[in-house]
N, C-alpha and C. Protein backbone atom coordinates (compact mmCIF):
# COMPACT_ATOMS: atom_id res chain seq x y z
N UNK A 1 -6.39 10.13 8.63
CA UNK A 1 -7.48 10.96 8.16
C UNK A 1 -8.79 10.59 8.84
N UNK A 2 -9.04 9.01 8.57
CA UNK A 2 -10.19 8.80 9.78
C UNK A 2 -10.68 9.39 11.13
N UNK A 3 -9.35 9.30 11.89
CA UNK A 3 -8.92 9.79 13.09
C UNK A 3 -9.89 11.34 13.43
N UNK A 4 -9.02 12.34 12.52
CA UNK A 4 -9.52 13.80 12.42
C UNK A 4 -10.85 13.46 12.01
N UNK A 5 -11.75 12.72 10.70
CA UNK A 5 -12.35 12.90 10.54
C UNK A 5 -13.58 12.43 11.44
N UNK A 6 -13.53 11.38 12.36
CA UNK A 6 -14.29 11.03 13.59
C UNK A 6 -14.40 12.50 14.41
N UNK A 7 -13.23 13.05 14.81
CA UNK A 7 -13.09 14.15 15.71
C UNK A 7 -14.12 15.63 15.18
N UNK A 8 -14.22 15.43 14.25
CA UNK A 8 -15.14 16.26 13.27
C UNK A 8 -16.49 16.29 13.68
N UNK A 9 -16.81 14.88 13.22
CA UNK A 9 -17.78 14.65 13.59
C UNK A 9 -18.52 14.23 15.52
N UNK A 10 -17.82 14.25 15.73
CA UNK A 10 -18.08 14.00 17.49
C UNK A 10 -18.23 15.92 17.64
N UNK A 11 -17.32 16.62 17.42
CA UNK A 11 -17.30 17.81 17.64
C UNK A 11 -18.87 18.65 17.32
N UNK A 12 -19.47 18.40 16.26
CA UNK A 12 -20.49 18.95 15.60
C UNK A 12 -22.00 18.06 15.82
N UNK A 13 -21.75 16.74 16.22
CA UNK A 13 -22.68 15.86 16.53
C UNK A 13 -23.52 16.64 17.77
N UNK A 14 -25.18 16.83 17.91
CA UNK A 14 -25.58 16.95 19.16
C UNK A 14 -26.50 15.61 19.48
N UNK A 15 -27.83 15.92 18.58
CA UNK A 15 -28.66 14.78 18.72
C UNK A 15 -27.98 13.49 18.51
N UNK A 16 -27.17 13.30 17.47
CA UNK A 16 -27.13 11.86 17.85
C UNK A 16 -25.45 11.57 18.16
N UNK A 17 -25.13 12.57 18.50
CA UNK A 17 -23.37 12.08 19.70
C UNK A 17 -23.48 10.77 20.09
N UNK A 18 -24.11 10.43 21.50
CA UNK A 18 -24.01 9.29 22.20
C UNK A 18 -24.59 7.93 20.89
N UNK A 19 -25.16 8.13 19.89
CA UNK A 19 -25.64 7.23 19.26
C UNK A 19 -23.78 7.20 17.78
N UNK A 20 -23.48 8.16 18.05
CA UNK A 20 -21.60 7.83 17.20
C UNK A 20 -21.20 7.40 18.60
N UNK A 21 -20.78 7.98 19.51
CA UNK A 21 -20.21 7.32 20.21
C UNK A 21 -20.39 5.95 20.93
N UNK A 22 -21.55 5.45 20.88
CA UNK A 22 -21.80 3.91 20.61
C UNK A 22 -21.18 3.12 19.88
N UNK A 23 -21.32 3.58 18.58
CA UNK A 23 -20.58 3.26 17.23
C UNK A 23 -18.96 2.64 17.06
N UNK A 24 -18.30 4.23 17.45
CA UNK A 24 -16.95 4.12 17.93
C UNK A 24 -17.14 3.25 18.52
N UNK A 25 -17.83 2.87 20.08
CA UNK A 25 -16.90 2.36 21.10
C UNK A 25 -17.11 0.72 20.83
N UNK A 26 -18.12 0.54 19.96
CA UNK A 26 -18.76 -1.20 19.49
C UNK A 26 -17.65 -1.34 17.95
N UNK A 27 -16.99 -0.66 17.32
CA UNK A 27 -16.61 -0.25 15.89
C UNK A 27 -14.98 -0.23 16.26
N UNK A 28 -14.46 -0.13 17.40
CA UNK A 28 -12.86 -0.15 17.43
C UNK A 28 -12.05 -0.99 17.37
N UNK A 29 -10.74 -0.73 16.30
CA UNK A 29 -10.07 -1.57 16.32
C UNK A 29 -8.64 -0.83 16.72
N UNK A 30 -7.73 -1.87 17.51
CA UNK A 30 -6.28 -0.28 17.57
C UNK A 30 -5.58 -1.37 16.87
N UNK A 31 -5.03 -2.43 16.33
CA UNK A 31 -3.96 -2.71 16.25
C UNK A 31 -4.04 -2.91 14.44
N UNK A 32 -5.34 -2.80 14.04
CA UNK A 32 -5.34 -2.86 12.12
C UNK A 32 -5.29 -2.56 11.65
N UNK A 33 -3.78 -1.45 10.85
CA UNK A 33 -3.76 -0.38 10.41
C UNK A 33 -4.37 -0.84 8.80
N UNK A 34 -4.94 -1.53 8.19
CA UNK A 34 -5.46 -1.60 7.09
C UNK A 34 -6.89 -1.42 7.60
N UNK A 35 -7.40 -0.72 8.79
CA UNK A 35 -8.93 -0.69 8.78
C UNK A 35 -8.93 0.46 9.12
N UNK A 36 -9.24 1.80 8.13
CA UNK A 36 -9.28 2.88 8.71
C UNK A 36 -10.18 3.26 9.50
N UNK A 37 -11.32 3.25 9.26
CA UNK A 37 -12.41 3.42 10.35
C UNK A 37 -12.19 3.06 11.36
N UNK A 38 -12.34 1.83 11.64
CA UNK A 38 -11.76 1.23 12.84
C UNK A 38 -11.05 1.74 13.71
N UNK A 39 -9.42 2.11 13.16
CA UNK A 39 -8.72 2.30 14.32
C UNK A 39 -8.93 3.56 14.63
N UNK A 40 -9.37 4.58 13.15
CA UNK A 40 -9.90 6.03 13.58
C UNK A 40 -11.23 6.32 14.74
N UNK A 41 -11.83 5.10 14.88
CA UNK A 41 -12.59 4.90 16.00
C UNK A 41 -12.27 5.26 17.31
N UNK A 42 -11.15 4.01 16.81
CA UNK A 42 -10.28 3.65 18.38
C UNK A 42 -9.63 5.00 19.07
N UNK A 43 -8.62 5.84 18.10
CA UNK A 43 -7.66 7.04 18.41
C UNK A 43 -9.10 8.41 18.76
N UNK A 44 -9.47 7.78 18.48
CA UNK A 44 -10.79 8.91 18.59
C UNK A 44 -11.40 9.06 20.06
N UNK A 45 -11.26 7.36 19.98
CA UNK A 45 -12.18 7.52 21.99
C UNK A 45 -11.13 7.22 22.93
N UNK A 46 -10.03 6.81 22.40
CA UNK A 46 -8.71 7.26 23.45
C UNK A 46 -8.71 8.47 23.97
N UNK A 47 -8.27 9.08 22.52
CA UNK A 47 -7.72 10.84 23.29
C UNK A 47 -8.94 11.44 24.00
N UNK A 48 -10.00 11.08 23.59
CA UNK A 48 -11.24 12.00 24.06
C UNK A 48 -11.22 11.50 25.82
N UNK A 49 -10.94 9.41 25.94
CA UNK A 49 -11.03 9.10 27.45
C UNK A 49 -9.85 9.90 27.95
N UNK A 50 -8.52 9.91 27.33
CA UNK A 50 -7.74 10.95 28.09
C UNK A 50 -8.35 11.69 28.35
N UNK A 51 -8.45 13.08 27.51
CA UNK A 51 -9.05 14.37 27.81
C UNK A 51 -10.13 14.43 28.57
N UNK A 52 -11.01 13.59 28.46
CA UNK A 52 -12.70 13.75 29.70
C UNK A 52 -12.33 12.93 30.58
N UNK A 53 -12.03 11.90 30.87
CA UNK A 53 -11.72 11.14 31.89
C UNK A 53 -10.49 10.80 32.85
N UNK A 54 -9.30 11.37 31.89
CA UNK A 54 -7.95 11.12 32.24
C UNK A 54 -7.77 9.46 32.41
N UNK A 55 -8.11 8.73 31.21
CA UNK A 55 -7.87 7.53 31.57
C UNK A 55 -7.74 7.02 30.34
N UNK A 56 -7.00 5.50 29.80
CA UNK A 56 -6.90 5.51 28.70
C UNK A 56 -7.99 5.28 27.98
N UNK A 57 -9.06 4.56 28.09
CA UNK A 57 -9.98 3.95 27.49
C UNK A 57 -11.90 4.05 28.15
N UNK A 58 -11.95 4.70 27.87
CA UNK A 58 -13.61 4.60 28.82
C UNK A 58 -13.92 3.83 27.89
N UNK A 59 -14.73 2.82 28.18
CA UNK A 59 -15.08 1.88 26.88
C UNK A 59 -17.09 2.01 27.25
N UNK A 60 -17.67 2.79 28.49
CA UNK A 60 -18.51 2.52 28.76
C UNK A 60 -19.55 3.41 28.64
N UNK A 61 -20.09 3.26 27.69
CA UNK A 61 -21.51 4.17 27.01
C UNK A 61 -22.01 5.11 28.45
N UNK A 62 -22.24 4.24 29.61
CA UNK A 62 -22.63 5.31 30.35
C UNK A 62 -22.73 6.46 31.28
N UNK A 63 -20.90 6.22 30.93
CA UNK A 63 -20.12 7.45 31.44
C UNK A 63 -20.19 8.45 30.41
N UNK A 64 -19.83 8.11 29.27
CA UNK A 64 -20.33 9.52 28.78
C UNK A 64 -21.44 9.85 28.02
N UNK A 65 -22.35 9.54 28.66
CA UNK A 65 -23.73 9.79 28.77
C UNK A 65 -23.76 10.78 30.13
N UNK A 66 -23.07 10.52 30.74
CA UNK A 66 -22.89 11.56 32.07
C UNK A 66 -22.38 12.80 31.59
N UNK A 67 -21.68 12.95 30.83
CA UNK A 67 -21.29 14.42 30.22
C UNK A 67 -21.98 14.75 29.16
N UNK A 68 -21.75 16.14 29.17
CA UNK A 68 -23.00 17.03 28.26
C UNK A 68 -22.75 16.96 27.15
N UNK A 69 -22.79 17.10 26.28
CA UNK A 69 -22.61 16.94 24.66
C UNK A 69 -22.08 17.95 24.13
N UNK A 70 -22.12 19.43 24.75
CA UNK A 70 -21.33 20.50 24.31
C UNK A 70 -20.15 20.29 25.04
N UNK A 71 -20.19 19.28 26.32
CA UNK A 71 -18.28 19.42 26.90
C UNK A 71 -18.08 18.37 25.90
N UNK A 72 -18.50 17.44 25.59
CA UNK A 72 -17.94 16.32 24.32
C UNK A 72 -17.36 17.45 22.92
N UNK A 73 -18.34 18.31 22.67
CA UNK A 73 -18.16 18.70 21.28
C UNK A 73 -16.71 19.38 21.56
N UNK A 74 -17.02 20.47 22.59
CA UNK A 74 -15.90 21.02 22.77
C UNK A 74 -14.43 20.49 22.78
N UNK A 75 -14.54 19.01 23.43
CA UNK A 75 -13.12 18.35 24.17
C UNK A 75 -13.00 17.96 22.62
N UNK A 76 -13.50 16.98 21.23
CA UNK A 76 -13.25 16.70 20.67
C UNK A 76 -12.91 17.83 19.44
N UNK A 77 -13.43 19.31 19.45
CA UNK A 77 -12.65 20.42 19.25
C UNK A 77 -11.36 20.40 19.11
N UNK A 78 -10.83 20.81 20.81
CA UNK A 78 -9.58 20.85 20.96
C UNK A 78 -9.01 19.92 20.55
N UNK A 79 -9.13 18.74 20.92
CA UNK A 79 -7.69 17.55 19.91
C UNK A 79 -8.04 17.57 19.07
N UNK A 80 -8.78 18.15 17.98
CA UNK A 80 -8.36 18.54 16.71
C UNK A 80 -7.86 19.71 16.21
N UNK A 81 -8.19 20.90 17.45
CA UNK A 81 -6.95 21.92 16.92
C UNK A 81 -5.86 21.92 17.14
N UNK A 82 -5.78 21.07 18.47
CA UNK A 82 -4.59 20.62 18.77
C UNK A 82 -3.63 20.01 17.87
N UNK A 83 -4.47 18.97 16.96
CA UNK A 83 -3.74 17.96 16.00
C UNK A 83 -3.39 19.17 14.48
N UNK A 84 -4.40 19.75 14.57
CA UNK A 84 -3.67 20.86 13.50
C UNK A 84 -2.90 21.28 13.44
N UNK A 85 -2.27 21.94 14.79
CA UNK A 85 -0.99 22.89 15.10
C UNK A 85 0.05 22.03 15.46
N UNK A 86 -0.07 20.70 15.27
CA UNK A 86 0.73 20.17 15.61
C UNK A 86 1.41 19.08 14.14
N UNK A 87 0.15 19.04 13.31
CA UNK A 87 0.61 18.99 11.45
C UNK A 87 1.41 19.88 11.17
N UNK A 88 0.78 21.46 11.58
CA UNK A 88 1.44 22.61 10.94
C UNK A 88 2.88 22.91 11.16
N UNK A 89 2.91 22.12 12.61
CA UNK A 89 4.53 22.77 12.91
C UNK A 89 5.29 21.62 12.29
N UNK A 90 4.61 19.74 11.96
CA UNK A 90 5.70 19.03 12.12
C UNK A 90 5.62 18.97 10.88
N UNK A 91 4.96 18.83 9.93
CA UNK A 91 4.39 18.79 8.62
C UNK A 91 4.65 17.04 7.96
N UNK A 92 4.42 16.69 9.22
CA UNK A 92 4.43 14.62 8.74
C UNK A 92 4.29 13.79 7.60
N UNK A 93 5.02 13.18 6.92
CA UNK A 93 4.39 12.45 5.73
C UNK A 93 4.06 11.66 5.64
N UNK A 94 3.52 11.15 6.88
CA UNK A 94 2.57 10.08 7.09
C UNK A 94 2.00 10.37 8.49
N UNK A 95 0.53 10.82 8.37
CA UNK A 95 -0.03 10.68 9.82
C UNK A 95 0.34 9.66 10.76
N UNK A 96 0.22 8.23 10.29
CA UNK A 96 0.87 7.39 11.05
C UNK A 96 1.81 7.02 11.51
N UNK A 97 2.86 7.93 10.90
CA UNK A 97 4.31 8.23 11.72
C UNK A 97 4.24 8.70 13.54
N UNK A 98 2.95 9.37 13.75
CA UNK A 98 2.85 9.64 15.10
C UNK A 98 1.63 9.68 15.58
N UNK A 99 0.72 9.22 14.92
CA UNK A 99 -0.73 9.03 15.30
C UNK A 99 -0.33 7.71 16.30
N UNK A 100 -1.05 7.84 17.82
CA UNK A 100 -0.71 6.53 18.64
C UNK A 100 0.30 6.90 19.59
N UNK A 101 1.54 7.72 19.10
CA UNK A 101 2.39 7.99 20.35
C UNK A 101 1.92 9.36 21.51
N UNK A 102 1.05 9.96 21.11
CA UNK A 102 0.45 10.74 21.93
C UNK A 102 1.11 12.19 21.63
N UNK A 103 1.86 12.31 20.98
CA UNK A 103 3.28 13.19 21.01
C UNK A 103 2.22 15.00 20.37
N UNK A 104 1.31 14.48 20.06
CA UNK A 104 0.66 15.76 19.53
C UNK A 104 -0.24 16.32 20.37
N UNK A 105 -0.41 15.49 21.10
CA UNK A 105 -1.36 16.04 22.73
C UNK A 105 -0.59 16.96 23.44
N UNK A 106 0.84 16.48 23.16
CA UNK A 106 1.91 17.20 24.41
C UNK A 106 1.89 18.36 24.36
């Protein structure tokens, strides 16, 4: 739920985007599934370094500071409609059954 709910907010963020995405990228944890924030941090600036960067991890504030804030809003958009249609078809009973394997990007 973290996860989506970061993606929410990155999506709708203008003025202060790069000041969450600071956050996230100082705020991540991937391996503690008892820290939701955290790892919803983490899955948050993964898929987004996939999607804007094609890489796993941009960890560096001033690359995406190089991109515009409406291609941010937008990219963090899509992997969340993405992640919708991809609840809707699998209907999971536990997000964390496949949150991490990438399998909802596909």
């Amino acid at each position: 739920m973290e996860f989506r709910a970061k993606l929410t907010e990155l999506s709708y963020a203008k003025e202060i985007l790069y000041e969450k995405m600071a956050q996230f990228l100082t705020a991540r944890n991937e391996t503690d599934r008892n820290a939701p924030h955290t790892i919803g941090n983490y899955f948050a600036i993964k898929t987004l370094s996939n999607e804007l960067f094609n890489k796993e991890l941009e960890s560096d504030i001033t690359k995406w500071k190089d991109i515009g804030t409406e291609e941010i809003n937008k990219a963090a958009q899509r992997i969340l409609e993405v992640n919708n249609s991809f609840l809707d078809k699998n209907n999971p009973k536990e997000i964390e059954s496949f949150l991490g394997t990438e399998s909802f990007l596909d």
